[in-house]
C-alpha atoms as a PDB file:
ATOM      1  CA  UNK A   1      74.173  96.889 105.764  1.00  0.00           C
ATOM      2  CA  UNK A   2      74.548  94.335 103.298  1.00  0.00           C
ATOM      3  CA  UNK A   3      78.166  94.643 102.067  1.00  0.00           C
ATOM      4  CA  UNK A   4      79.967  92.938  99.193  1.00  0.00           C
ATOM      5  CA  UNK A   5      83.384  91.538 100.247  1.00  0.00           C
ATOM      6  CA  UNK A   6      85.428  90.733  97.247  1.00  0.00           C
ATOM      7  CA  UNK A   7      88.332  88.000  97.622  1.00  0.00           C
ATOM      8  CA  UNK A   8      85.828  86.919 100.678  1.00  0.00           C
ATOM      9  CA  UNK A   9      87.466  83.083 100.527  1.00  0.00           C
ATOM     10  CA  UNK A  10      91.059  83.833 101.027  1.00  0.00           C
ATOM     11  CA  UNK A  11      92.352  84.269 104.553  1.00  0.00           C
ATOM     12  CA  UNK A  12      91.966  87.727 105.372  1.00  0.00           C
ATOM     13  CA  UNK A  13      88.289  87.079 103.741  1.00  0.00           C
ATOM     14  CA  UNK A  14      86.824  84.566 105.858  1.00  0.00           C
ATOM     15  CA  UNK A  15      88.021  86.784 108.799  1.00  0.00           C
ATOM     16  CA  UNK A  16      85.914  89.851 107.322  1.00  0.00           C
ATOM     17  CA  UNK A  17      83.181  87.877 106.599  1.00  0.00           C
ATOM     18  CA  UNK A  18      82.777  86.865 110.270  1.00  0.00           C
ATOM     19  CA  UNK A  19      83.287  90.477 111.758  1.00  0.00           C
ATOM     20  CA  UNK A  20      80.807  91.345 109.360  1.00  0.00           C
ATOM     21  CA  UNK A  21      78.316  88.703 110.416  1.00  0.00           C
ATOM     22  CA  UNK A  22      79.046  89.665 114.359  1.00  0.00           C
ATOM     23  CA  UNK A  23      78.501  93.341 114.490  1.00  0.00           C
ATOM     24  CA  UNK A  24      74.603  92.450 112.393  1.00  0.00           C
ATOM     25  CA  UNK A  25      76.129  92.866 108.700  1.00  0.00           C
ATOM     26  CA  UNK A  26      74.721  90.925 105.759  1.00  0.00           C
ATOM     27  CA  UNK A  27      77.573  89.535 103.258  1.00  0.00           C
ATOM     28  CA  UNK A  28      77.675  88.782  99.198  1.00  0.00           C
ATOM     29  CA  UNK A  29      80.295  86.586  99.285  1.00  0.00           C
ATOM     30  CA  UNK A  30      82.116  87.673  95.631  1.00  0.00           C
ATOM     31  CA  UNK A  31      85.212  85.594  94.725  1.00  0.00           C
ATOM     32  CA  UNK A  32      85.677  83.987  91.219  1.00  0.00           C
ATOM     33  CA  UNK A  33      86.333  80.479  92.987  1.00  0.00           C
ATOM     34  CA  UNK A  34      84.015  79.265  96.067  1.00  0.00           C
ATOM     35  CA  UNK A  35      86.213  76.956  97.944  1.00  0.00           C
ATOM     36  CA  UNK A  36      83.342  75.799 100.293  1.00  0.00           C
ATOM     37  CA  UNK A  37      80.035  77.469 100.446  1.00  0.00           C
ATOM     38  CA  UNK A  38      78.626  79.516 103.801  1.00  0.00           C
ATOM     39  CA  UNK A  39      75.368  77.755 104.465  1.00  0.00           C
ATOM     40  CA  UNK A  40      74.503  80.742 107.078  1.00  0.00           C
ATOM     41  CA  UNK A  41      71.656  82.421 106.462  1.00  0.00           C
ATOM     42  CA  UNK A  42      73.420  85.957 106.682  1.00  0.00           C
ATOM     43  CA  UNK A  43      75.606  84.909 103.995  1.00  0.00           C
ATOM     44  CA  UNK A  44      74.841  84.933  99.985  1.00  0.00           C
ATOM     45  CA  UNK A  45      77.545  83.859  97.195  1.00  0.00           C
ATOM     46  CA  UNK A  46      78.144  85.809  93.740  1.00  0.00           C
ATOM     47  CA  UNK A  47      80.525  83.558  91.724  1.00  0.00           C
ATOM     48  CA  UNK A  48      82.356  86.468  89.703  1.00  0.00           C
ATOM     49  CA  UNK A  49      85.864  88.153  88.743  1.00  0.00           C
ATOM     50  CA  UNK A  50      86.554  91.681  89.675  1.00  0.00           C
ATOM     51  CA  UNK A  51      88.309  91.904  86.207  1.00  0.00           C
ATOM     52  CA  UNK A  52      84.456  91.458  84.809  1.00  0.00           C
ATOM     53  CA  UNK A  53      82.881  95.602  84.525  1.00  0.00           C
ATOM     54  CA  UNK A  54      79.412  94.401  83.924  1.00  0.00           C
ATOM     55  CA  UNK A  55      79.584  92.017  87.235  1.00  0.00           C
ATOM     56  CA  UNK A  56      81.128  94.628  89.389  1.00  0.00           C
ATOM     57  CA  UNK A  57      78.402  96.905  88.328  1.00  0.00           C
ATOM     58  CA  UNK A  58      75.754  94.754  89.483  1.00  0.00           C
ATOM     59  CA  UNK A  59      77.375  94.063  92.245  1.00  0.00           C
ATOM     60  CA  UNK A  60      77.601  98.070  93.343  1.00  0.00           C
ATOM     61  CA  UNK A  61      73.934  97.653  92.115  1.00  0.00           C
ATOM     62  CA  UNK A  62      72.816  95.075  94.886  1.00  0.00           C
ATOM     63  CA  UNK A  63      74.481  96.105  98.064  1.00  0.00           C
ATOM     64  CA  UNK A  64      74.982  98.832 100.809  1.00  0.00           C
ATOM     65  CA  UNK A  65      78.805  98.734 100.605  1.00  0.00           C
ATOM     66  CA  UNK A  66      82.151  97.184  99.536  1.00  0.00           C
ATOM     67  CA  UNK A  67      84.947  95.384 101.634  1.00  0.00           C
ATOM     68  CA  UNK A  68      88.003  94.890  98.242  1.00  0.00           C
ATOM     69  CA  UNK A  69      90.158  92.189  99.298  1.00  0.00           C
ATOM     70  CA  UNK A  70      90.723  90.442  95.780  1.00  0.00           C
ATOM     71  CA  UNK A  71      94.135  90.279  94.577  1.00  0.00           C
ATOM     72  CA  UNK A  72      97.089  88.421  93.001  1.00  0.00           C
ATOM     73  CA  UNK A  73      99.427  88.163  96.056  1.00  0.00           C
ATOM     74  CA  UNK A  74     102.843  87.101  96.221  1.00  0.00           C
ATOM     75  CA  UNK A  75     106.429  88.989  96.570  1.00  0.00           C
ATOM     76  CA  UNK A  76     108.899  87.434  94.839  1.00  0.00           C
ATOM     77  CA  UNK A  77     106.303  84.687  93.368  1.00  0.00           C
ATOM     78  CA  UNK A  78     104.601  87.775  90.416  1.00  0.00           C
ATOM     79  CA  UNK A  79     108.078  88.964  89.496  1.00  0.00           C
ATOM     80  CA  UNK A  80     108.837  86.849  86.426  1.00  0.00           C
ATOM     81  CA  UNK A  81     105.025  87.405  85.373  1.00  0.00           C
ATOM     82  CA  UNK A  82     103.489  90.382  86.410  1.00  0.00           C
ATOM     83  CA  UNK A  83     100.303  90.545  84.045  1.00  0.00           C
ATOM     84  CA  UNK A  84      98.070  88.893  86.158  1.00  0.00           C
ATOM     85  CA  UNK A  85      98.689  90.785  89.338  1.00  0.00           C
ATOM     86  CA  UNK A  86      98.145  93.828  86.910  1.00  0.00           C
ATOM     87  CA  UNK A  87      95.155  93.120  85.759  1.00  0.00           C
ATOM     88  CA  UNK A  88      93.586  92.118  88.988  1.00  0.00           C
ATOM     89  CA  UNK A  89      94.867  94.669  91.475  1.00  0.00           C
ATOM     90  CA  UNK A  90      94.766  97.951  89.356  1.00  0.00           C
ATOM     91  CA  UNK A  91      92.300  96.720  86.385  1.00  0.00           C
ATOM     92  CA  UNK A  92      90.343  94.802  88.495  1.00  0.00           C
ATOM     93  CA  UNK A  93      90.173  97.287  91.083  1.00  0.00           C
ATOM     94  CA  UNK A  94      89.342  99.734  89.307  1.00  0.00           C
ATOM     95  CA  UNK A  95      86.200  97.894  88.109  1.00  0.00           C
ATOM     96  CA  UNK A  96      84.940  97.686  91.720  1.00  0.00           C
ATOM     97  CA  UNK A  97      86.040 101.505  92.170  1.00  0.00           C
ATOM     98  CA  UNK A  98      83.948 102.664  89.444  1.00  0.00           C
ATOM     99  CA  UNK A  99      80.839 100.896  90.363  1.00  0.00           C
ATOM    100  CA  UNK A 100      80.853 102.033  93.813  1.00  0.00           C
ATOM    101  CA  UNK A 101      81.492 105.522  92.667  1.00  0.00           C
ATOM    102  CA  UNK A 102      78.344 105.231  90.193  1.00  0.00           C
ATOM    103  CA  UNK A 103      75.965 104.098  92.428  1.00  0.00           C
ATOM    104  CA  UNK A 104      77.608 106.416  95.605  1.00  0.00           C
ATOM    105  CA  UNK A 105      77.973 103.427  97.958  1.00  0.00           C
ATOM    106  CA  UNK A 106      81.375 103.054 100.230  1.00  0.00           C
ATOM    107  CA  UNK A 107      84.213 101.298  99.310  1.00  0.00           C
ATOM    108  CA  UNK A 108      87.149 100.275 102.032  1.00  0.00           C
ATOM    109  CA  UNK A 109      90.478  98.878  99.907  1.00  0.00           C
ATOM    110  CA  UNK A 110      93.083  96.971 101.924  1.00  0.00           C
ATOM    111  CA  UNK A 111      96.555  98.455 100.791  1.00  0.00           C
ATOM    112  CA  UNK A 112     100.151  96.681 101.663  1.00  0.00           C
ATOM    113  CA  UNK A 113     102.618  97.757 104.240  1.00  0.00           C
ATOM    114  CA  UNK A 114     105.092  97.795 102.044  1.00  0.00           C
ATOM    115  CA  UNK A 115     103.532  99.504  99.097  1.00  0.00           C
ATOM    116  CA  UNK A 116     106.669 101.442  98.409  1.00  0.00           C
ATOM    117  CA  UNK A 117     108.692  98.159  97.598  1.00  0.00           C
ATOM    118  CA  UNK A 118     109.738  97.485  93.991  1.00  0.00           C
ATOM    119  CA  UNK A 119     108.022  94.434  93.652  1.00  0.00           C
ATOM    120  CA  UNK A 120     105.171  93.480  91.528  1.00  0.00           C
ATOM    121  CA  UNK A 121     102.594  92.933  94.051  1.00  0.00           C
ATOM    122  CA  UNK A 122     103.642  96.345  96.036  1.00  0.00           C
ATOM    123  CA  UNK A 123     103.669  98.332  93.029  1.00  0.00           C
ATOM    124  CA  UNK A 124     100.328  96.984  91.736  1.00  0.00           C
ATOM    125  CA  UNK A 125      98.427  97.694  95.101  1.00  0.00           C
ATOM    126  CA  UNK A 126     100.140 100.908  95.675  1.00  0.00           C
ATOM    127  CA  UNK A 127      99.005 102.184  91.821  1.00  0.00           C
ATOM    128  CA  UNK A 128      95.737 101.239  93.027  1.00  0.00           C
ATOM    129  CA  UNK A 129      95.383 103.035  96.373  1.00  0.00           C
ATOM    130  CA  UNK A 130      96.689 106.185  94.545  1.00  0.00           C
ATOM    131  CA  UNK A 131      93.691 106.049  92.284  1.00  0.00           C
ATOM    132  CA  UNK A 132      91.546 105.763  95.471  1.00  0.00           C
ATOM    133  CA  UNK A 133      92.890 108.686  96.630  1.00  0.00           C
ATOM    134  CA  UNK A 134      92.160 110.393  93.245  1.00  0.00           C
ATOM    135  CA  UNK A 135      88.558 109.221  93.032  1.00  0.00           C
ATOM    136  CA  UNK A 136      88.163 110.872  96.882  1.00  0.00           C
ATOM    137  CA  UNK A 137      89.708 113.857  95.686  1.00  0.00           C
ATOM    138  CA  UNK A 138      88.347 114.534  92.448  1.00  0.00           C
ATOM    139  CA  UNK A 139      85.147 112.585  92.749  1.00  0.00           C
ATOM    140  CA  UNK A 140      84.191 113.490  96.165  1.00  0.00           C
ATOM    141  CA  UNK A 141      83.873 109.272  96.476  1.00  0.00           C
ATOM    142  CA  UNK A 142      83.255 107.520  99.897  1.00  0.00           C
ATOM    143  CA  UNK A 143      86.152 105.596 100.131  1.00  0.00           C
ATOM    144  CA  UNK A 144      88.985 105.009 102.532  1.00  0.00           C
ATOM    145  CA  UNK A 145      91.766 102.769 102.197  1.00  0.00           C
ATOM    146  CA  UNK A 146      93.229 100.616 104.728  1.00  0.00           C
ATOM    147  CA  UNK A 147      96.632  99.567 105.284  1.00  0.00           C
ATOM    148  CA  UNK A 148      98.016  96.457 106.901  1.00  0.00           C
ATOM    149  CA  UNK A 149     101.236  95.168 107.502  1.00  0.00           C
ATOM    150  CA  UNK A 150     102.279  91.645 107.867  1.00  0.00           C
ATOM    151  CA  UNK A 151      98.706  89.843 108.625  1.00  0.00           C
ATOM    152  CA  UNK A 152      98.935  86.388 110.506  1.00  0.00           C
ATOM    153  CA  UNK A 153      96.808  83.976 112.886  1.00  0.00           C
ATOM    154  CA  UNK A 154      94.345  80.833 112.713  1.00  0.00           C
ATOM    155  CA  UNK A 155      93.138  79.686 109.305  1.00  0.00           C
ATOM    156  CA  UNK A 156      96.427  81.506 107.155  1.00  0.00           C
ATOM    157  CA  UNK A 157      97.269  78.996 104.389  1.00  0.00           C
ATOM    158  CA  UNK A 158     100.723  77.507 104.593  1.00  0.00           C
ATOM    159  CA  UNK A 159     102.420  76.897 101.017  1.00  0.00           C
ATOM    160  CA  UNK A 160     104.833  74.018 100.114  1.00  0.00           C
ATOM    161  CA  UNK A 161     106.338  71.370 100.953  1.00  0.00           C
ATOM    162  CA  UNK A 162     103.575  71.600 104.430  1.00  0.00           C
ATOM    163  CA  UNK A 163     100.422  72.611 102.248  1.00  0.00           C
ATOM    164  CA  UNK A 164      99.623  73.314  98.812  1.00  0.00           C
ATOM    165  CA  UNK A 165      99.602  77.117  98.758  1.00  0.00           C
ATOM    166  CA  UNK A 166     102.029  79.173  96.423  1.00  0.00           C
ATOM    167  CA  UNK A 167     102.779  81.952  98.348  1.00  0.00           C
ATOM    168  CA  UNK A 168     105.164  81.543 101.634  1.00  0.00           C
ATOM    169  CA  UNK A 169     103.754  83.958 104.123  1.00  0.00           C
ATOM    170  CA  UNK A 170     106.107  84.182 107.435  1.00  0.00           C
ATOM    171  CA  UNK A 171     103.867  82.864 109.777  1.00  0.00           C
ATOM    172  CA  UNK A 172     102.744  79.531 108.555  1.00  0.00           C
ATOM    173  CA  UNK A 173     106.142  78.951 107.191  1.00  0.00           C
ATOM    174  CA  UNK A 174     108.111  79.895 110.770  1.00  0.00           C
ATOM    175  CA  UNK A 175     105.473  77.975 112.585  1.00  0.00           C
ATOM    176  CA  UNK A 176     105.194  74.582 110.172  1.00  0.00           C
ATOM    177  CA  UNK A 177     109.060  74.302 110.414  1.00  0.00           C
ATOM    178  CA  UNK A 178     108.752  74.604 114.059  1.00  0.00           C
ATOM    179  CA  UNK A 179     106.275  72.586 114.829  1.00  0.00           C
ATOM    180  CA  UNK A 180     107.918  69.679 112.691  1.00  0.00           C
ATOM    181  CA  UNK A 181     111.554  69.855 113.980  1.00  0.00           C
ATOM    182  CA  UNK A 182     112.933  71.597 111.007  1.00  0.00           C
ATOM    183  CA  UNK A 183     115.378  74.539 110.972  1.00  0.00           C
ATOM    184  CA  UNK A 184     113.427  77.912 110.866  1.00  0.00           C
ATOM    185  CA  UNK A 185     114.402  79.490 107.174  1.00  0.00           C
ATOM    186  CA  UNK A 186     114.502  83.692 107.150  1.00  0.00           C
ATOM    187  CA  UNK A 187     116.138  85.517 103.999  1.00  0.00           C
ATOM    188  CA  UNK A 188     118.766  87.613 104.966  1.00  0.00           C
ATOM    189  CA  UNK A 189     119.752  88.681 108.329  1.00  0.00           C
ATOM    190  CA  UNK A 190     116.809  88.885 109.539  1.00  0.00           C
ATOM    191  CA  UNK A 191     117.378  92.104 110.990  1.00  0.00           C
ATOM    192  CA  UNK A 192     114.651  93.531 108.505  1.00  0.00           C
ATOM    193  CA  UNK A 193     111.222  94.787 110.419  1.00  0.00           C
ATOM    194  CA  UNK A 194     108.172  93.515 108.914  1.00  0.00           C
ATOM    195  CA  UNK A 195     105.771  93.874 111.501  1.00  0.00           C
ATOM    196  CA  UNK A 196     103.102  92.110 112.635  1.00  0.00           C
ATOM    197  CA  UNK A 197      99.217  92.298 113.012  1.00  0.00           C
ATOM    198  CA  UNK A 198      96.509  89.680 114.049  1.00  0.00           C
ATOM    199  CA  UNK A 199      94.067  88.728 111.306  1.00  0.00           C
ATOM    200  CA  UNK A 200      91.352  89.872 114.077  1.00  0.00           C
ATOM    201  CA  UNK A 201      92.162  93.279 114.220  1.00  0.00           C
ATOM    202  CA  UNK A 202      93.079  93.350 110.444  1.00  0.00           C
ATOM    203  CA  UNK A 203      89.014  92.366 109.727  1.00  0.00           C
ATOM    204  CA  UNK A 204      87.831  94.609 112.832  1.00  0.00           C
ATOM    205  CA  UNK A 205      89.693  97.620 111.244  1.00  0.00           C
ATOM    206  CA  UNK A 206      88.155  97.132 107.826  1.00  0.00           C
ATOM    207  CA  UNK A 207      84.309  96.873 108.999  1.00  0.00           C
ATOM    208  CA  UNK A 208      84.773  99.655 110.877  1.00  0.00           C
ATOM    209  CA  UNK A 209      86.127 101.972 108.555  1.00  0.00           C
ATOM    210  CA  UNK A 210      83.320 100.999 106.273  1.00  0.00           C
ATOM    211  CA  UNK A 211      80.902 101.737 108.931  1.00  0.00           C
ATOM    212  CA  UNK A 212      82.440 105.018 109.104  1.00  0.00           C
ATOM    213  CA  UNK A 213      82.400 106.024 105.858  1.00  0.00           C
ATOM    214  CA  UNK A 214      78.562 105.245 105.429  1.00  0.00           C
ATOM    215  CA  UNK A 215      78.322 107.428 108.310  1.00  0.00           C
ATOM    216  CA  UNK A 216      79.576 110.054 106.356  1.00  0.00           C
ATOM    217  CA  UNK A 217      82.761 110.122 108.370  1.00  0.00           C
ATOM    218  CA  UNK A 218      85.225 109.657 105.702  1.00  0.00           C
ATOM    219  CA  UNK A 219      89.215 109.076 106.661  1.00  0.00           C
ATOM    220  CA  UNK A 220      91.647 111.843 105.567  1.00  0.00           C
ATOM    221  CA  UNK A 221      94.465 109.666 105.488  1.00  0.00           C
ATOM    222  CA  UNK A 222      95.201 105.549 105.121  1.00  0.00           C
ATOM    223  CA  UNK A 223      94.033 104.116 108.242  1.00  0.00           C
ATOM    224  CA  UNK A 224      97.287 101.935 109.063  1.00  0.00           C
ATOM    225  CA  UNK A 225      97.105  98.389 110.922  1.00  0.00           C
ATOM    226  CA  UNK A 226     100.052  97.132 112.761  1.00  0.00           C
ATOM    227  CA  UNK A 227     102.020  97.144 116.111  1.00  0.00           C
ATOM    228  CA  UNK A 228     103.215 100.161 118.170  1.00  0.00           C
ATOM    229  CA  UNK A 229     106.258  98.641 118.973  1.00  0.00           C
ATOM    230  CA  UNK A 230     108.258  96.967 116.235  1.00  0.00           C
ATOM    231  CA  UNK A 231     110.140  93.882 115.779  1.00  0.00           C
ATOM    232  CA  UNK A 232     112.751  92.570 113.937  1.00  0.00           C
ATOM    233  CA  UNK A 233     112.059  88.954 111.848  1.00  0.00           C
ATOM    234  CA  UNK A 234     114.244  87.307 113.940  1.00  0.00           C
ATOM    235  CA  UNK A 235     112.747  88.363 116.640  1.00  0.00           C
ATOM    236  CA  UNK A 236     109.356  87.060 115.140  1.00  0.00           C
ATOM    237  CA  UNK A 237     111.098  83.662 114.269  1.00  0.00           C
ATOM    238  CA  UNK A 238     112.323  83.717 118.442  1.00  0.00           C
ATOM    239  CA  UNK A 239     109.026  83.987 119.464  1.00  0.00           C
ATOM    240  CA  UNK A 240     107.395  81.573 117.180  1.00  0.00           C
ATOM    241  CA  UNK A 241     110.201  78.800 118.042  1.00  0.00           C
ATOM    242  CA  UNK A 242     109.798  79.900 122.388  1.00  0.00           C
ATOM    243  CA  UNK A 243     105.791  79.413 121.852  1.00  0.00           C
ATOM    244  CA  UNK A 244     106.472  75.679 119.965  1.00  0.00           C
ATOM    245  CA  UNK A 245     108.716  75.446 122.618  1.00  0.00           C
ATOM    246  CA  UNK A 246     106.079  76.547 125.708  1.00  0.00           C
ATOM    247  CA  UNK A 247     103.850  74.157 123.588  1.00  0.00           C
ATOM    248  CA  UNK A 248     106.187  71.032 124.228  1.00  0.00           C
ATOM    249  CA  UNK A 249     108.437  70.839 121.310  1.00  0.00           C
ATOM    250  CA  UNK A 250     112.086  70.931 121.003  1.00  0.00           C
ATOM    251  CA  UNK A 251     113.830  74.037 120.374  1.00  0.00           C
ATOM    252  CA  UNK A 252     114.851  74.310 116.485  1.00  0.00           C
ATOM    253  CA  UNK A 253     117.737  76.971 115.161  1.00  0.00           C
ATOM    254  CA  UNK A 254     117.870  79.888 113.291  1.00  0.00           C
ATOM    255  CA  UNK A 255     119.558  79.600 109.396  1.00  0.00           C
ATOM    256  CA  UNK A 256     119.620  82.502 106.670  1.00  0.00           C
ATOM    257  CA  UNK A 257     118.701  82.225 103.174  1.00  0.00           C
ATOM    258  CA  UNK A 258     120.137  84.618 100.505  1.00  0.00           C
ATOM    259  CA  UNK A 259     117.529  87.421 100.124  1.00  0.00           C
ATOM    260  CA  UNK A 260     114.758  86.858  97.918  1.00  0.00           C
ATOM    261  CA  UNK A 261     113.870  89.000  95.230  1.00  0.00           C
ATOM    262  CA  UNK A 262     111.738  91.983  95.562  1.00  0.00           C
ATOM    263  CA  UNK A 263     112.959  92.939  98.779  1.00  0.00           C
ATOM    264  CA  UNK A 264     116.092  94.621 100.343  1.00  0.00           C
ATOM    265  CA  UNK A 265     118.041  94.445 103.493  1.00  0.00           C
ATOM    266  CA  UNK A 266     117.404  96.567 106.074  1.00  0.00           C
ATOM    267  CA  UNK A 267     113.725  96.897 104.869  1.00  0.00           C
ATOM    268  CA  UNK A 268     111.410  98.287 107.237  1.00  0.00           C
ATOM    269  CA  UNK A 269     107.671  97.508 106.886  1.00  0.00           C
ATOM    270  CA  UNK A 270     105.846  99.508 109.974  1.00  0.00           C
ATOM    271  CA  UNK A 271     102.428 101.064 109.911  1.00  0.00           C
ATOM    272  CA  UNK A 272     101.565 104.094 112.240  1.00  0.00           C
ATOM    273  CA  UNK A 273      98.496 102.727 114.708  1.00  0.00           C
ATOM    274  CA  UNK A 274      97.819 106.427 115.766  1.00  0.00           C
ATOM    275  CA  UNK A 275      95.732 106.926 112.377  1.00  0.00           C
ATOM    276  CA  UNK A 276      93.200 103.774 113.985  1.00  0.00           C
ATOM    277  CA  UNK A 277      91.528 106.548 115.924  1.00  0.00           C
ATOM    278  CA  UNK A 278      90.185 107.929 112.674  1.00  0.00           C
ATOM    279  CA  UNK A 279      87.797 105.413 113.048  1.00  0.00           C
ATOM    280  CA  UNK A 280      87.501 104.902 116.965  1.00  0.00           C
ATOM    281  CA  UNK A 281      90.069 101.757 117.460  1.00  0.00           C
ATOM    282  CA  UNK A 282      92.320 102.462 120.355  1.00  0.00           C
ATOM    283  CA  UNK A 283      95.859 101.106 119.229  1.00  0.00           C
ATOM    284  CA  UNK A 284      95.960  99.604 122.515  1.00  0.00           C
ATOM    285  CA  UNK A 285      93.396  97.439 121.910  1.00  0.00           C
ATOM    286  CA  UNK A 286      95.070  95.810 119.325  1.00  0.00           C
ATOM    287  CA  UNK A 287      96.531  91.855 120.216  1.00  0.00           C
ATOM    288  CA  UNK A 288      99.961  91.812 120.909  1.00  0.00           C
ATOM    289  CA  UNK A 289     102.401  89.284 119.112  1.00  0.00           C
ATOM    290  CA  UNK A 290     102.993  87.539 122.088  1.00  0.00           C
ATOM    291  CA  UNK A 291      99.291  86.466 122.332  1.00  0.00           C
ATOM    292  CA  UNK A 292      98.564  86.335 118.626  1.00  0.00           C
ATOM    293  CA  UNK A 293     101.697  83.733 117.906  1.00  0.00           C
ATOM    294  CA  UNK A 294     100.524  81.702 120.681  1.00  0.00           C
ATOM    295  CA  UNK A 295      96.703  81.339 119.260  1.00  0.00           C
ATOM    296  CA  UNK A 296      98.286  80.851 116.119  1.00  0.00           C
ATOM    297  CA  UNK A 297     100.293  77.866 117.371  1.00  0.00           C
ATOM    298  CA  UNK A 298      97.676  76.750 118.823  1.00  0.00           C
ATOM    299  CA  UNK A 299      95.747  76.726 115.969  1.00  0.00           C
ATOM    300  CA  UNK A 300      99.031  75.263 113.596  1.00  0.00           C
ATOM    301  CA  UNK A 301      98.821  72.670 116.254  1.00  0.00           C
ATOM    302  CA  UNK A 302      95.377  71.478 116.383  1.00  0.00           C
ATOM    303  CA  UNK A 303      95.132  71.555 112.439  1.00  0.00           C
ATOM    304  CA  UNK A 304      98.240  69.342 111.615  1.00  0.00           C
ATOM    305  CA  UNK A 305      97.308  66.518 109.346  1.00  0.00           C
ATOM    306  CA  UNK A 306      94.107  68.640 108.082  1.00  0.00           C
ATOM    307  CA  UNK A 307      95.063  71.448 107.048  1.00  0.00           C
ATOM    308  CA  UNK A 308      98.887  70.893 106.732  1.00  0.00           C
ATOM    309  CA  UNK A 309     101.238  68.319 107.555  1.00  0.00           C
ATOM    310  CA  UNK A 310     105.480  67.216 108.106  1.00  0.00           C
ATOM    311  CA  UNK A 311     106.554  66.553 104.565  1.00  0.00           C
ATOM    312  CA  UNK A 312     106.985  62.946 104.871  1.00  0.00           C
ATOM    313  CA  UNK A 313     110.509  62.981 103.347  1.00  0.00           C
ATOM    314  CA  UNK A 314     111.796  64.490 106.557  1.00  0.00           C
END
């Protein structure tokens, strides 16, 4: 297939793009900002925004099938302004919906774990995966939407003050603190579950429910991505500071931050693996924390000074 992956340079993106490339896929590369350019021969680029009809629709026109990844992200970062996150993730959406729909090709959307959160970015990506599941309803459309919890591993962007990204995501911020002898920040008590799942099996999930529904096999229900058995954020923020540790650096503590808007105490963001055998993944096969903090460390590790870095102040 050739397959259009929207939002193709962010994190998630780059993983898709290489699960793609591995199981014999060509890839349009469709973002509205190419960071660095895929010289690979498998690989072509369409500079465009998915808030742009007329691009989305020639998109639709030129390939086999859609991958939508594109979105404003950010929990408590799209509160104070939620336009943009609007526009992209149900507008923009949208756009790539109806193009797929006119020209009958599949169309896997990534949904959030916690899509029934009060938040901006929840809200927005849960309004759109409802009008998927309209447009497979009513339209008889080949789509199937694919939800994943907390995704983390190699290549995640951290935000400030270790990087220049804008949006903290727990894993490079647990693991950047760690790694530089800092306290490890959680808000609240920690005793919120936001599980889990390696970037891998985040990307492996999403070709293969696209190769499903070209096969005609189309999901009944969200295909969910994350962990059988749960875990806690402190727990997370344990294992991240035992794995620095394993890794030769000095144990670092625990403090609590007020918690920050958009979420609640007590939240629990799961995902039920059984619905992976929808499209063949065993949950089973899926990489447990244990392994995926410690290739993530690794990967913190190897990259400090490139990709991130100590703030110098400390």
């Amino acid at each position: 297939m050739l397959v259009g992956v929207s939002g193709a340079q962010g994190f998630i993106g780059g993983w898709v793009v290489d699960e793609l490339i591995s199981k014999g896929h060509q890839v349009v590369v469709v973002d509205h900002l190419v960071r660095e350019r895929d010289e690979r021969p498998e690989v072509e680029t369409m500079l465009a925004d998915v808030r742009d009809r007329n691009a989305m629709v020639e998109l639709a026109a030129h390939v086999d099938g859609v991958i939508h990844l594109a979105a404003i992200l950010g929990t408590q970062e799209t509160i104070k302004n939620p336009h943009p996150a609007a526009e992209v993730n149900i507008l923009g959406g949208l756009n790539v919906l109806t193009a797929c729909d006119q020209y009958d090709i599949p169309l896997v959307n990534i949904c959030v774990g916690n899509y029934w959160m009060l938040n901006t970015y929840s809200s927005t990506k849960n309004c759109f995966e409802r009008l998927c599941d309209m447009y497979r309803k009513e339209h008889n459309a080949k789509i199937a939407n694919v939800r994943c919890v907390n995704a983390y591993g190699p290549r995640q962007r951290a935000a400030a003050p270790f990087a220049p990204g804008k949006v903290r995501k727990i894993a490079p911020a647990f693991i950047c603190r760690a790694l530089s002898g800092m306290p490890v920040e959680i808000y609240g008590d920690g005793e919120q579950v936001s599980d889990m799942v390696y970037v891998g099996d985040v990307a492996r999930t999403l070709v293969r429910a696209l190769e499903s529904v070209n096969n005609g096999i189309i999901p009944s229900r969200t295909i969910e991505v994350g962990p059988e058995q749960s875990a806690t954020v402190n727990q997370v923020a344990q294992a991240v500071i035992d794995e620095c540790m394993m890794q030769g650096h000095d144990a670092v503590e625990i403090v609590h931050l007020p918690m920050r808007p958009g979420e609640n105490a007590g939240d629990k963001v799961t995902a039920d693996p059984q619905t992976l055998w929808q499209v063949g993944i065993d949950p089973d096969s899926l990489v447990g924390l244990s392994e995926g903090i410690f290739k993530t460390v690794e990967y913190f590790e190897e990259n400090r000074g490139i990709t991130w870095n100590t703030p110098p102040s400390f």
